[in-house]
PDB file of N, CA and C in Angstrom:
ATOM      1  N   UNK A   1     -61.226  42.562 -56.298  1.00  0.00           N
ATOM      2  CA  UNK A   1     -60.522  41.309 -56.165  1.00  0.00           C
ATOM      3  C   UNK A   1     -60.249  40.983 -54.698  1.00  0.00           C
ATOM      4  N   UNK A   2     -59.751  42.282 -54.013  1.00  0.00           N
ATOM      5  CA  UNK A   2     -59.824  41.988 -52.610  1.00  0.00           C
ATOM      6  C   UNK A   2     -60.520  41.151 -51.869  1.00  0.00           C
ATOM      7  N   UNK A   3     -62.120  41.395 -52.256  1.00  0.00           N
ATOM      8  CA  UNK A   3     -63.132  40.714 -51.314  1.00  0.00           C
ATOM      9  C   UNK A   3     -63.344  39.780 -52.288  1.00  0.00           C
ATOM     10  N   UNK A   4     -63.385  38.910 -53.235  1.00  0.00           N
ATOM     11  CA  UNK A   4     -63.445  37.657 -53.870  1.00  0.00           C
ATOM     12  C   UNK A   4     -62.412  36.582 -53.142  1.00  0.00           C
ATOM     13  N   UNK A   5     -60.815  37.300 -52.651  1.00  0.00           N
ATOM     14  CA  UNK A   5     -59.868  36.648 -52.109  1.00  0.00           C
ATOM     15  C   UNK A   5     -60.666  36.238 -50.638  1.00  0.00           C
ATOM     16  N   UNK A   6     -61.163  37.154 -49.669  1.00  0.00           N
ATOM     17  CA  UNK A   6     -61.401  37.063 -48.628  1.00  0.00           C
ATOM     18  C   UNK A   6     -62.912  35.934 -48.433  1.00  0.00           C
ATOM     19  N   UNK A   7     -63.779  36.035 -49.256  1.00  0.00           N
ATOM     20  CA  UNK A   7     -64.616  34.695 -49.636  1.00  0.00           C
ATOM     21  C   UNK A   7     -63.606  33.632 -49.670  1.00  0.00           C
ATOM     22  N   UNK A   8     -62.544  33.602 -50.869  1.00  0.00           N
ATOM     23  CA  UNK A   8     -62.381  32.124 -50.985  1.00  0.00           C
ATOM     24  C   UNK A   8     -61.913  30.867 -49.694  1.00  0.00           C
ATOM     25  N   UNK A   9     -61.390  32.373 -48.691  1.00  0.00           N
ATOM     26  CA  UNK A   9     -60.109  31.803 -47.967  1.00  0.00           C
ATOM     27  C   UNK A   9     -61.172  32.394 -46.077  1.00  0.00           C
ATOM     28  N   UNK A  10     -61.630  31.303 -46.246  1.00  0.00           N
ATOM     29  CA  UNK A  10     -62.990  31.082 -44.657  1.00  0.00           C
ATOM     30  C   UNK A  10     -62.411  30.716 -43.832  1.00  0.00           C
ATOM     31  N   UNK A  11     -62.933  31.585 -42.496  1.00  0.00           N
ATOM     32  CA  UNK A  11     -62.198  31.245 -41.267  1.00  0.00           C
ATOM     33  C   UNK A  11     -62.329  29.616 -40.855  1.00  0.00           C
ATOM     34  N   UNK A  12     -63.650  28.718 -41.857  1.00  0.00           N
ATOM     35  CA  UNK A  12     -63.379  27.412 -41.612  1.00  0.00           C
ATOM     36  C   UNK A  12     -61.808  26.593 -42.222  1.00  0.00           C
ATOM     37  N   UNK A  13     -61.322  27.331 -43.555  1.00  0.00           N
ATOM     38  CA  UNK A  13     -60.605  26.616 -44.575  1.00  0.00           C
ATOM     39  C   UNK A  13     -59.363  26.840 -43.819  1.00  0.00           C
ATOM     40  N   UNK A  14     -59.226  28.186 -42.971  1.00  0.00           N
ATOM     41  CA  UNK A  14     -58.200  28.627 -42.428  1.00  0.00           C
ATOM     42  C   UNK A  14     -57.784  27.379 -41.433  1.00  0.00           C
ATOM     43  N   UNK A  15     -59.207  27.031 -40.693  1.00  0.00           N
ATOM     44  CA  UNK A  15     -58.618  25.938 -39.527  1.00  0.00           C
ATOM     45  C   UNK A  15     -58.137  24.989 -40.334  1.00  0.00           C
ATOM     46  N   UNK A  16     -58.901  24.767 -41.160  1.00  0.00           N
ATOM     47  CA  UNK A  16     -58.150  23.193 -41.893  1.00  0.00           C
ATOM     48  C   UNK A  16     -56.456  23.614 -42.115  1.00  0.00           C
ATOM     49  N   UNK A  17     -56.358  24.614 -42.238  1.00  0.00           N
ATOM     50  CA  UNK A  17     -55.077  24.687 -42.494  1.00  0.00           C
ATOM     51  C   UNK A  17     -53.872  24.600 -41.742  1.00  0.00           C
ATOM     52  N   UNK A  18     -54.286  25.299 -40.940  1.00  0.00           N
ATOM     53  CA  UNK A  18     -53.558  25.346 -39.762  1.00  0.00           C
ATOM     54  C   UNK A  18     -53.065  23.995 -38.611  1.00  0.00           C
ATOM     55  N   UNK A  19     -54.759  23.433 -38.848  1.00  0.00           N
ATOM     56  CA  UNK A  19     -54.867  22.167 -38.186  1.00  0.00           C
ATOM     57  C   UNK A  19     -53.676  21.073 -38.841  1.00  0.00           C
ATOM     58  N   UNK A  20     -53.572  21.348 -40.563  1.00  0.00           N
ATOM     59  CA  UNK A  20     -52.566  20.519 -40.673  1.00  0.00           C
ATOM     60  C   UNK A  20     -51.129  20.950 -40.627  1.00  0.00           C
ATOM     61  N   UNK A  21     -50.702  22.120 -39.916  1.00  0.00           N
ATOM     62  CA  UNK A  21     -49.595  22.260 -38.948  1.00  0.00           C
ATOM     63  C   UNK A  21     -49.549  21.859 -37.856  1.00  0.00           C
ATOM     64  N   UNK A  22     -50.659  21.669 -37.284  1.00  0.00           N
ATOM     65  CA  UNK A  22     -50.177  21.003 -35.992  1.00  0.00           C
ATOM     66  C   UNK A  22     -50.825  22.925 -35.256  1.00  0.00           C
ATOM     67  N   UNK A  23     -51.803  23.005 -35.733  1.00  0.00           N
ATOM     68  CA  UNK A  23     -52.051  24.486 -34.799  1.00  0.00           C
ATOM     69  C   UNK A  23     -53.838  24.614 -34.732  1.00  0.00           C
ATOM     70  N   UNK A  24     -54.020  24.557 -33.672  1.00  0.00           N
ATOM     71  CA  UNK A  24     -55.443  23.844 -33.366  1.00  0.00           C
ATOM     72  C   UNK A  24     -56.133  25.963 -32.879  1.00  0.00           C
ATOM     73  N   UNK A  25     -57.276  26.327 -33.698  1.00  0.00           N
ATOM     74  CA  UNK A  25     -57.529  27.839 -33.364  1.00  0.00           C
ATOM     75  C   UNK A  25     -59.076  27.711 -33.524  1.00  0.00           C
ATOM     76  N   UNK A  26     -60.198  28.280 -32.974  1.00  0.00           N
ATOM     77  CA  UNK A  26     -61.101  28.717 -32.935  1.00  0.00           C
ATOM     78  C   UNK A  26     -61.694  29.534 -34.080  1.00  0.00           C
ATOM     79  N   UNK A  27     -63.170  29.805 -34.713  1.00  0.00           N
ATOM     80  CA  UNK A  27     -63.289  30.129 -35.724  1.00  0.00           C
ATOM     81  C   UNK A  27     -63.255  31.462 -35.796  1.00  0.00           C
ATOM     82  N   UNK A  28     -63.446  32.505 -34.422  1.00  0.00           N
ATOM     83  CA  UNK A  28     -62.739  33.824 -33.696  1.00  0.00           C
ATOM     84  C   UNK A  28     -61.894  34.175 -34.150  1.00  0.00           C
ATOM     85  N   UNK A  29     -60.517  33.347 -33.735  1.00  0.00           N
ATOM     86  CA  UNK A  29     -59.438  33.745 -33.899  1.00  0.00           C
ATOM     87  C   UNK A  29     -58.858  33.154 -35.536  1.00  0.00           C
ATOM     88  N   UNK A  30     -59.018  32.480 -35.969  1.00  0.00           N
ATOM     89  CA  UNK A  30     -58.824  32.164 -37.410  1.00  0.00           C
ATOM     90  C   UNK A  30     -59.300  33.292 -38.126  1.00  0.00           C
ATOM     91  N   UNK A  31     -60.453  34.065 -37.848  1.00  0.00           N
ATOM     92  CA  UNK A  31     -61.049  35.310 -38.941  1.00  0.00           C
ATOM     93  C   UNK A  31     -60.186  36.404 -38.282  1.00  0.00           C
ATOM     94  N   UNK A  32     -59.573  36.723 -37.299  1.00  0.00           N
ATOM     95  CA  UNK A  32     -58.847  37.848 -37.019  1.00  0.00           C
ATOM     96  C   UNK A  32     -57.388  37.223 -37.135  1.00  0.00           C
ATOM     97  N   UNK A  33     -56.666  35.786 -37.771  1.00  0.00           N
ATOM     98  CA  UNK A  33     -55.789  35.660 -38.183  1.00  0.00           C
ATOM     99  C   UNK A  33     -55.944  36.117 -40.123  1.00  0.00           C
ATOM    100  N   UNK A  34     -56.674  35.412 -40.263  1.00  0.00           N
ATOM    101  CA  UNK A  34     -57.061  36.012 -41.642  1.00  0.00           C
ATOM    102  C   UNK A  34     -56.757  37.667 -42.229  1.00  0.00           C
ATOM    103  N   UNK A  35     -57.727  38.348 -40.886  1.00  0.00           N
ATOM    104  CA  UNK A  35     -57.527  39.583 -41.125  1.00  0.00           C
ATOM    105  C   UNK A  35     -56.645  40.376 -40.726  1.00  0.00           C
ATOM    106  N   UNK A  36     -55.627  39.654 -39.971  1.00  0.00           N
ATOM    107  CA  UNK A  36     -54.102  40.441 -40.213  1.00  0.00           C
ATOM    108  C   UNK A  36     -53.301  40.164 -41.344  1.00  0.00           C
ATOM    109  N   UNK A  37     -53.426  38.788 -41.864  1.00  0.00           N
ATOM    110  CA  UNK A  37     -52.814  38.295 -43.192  1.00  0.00           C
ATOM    111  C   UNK A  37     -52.644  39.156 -44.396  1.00  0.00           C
ATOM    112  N   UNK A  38     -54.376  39.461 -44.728  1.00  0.00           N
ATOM    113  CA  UNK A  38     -54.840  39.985 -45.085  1.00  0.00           C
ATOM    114  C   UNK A  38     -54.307  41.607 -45.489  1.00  0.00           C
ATOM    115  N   UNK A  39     -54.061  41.956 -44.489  1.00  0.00           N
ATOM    116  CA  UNK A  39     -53.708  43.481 -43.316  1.00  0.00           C
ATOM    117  C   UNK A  39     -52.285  43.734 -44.092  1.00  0.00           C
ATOM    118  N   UNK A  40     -51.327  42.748 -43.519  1.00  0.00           N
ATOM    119  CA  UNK A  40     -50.081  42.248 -43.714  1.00  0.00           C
ATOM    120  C   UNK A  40     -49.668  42.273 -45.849  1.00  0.00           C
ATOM    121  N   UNK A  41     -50.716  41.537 -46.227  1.00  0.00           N
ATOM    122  CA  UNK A  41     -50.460  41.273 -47.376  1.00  0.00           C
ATOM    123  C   UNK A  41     -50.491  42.928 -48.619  1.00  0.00           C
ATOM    124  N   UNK A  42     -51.716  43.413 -47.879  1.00  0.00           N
ATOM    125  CA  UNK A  42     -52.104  45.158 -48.437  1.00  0.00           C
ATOM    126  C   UNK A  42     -50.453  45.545 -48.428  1.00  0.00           C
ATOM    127  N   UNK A  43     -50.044  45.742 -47.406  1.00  0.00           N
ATOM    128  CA  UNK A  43     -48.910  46.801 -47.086  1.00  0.00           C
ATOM    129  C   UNK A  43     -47.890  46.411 -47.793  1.00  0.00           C
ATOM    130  N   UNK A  44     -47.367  44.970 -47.841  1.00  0.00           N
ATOM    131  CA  UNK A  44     -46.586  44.636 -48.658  1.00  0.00           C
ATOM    132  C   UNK A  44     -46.368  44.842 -50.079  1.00  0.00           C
ATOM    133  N   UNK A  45     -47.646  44.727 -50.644  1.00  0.00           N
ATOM    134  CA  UNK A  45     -48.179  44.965 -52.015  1.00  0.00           C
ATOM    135  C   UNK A  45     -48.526  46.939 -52.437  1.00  0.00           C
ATOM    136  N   UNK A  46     -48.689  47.314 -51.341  1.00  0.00           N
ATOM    137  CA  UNK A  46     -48.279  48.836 -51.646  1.00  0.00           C
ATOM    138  C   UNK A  46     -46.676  49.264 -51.430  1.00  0.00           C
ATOM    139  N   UNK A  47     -46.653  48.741 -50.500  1.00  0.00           N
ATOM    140  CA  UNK A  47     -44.814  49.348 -50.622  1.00  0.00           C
ATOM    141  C   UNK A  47     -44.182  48.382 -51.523  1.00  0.00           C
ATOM    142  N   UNK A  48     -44.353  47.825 -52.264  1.00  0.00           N
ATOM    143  CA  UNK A  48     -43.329  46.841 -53.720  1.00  0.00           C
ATOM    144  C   UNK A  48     -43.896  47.686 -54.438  1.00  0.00           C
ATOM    145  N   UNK A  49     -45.294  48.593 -54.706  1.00  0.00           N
ATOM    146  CA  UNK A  49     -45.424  48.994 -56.025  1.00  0.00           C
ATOM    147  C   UNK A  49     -44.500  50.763 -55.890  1.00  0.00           C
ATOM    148  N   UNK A  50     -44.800  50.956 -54.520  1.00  0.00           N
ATOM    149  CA  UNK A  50     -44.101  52.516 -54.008  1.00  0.00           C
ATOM    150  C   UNK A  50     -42.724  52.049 -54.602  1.00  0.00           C
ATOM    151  N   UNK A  51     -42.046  51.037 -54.049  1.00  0.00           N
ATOM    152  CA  UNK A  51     -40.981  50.866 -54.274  1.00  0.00           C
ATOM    153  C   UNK A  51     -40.529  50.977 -56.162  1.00  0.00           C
ATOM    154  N   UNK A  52     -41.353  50.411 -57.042  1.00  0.00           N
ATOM    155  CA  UNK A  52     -41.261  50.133 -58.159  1.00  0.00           C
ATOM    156  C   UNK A  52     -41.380  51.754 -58.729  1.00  0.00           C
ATOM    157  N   UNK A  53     -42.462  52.426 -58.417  1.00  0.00           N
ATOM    158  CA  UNK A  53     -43.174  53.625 -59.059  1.00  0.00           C
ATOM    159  C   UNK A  53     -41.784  54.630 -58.678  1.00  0.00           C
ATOM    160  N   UNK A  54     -41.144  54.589 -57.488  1.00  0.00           N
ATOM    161  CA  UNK A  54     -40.019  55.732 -57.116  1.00  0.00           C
ATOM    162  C   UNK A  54     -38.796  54.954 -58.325  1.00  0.00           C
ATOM    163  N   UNK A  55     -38.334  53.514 -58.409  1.00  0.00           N
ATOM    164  CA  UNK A  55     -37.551  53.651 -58.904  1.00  0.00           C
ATOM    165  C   UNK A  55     -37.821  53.753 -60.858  1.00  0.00           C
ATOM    166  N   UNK A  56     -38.808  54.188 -61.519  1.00  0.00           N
ATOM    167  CA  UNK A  56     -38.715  54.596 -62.725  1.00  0.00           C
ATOM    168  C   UNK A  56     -39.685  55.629 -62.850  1.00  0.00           C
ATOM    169  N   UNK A  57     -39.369  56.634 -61.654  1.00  0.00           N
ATOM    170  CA  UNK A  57     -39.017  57.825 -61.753  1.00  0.00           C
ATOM    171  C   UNK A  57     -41.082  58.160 -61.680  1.00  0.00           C
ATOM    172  N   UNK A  58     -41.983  57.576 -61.201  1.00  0.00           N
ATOM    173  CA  UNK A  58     -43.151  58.341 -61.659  1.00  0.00           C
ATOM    174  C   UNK A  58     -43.798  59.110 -60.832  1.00  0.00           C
ATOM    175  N   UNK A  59     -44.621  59.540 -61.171  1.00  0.00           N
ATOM    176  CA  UNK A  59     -44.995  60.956 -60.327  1.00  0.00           C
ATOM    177  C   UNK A  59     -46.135  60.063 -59.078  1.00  0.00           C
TER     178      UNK A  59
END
């Protein structure tokens, strides 16, 4: 699922996005914004499940 997410979401779709904040980025730096997001999003999603798995007790 990981890499189906990372297809959908293109360092082009990224500029569009950004662009409509008001944040103008290169297609460079949009794929290494991506891939901290990305980066960012893993860790979060392992420590909520660490968090979940310690509190009902599993091995």
């Amino acid at each position: 699922m990981k890499e189906e997410m990372r297809k959908e979401i293109t360092p082009q779709r990224a500029i569009e996005l950004l662009r409509q904040d008001g944040i103008e980025v290169d297609e460079q730096n949009a794929a290494l914004i991506l891939e901290f997001l990305f980066e960012i999003a893993e860790i979060a999603v392992d420590q909520y499940f660490e968090s979940a798995k310690k509190s009902v007790n599993l091995p």
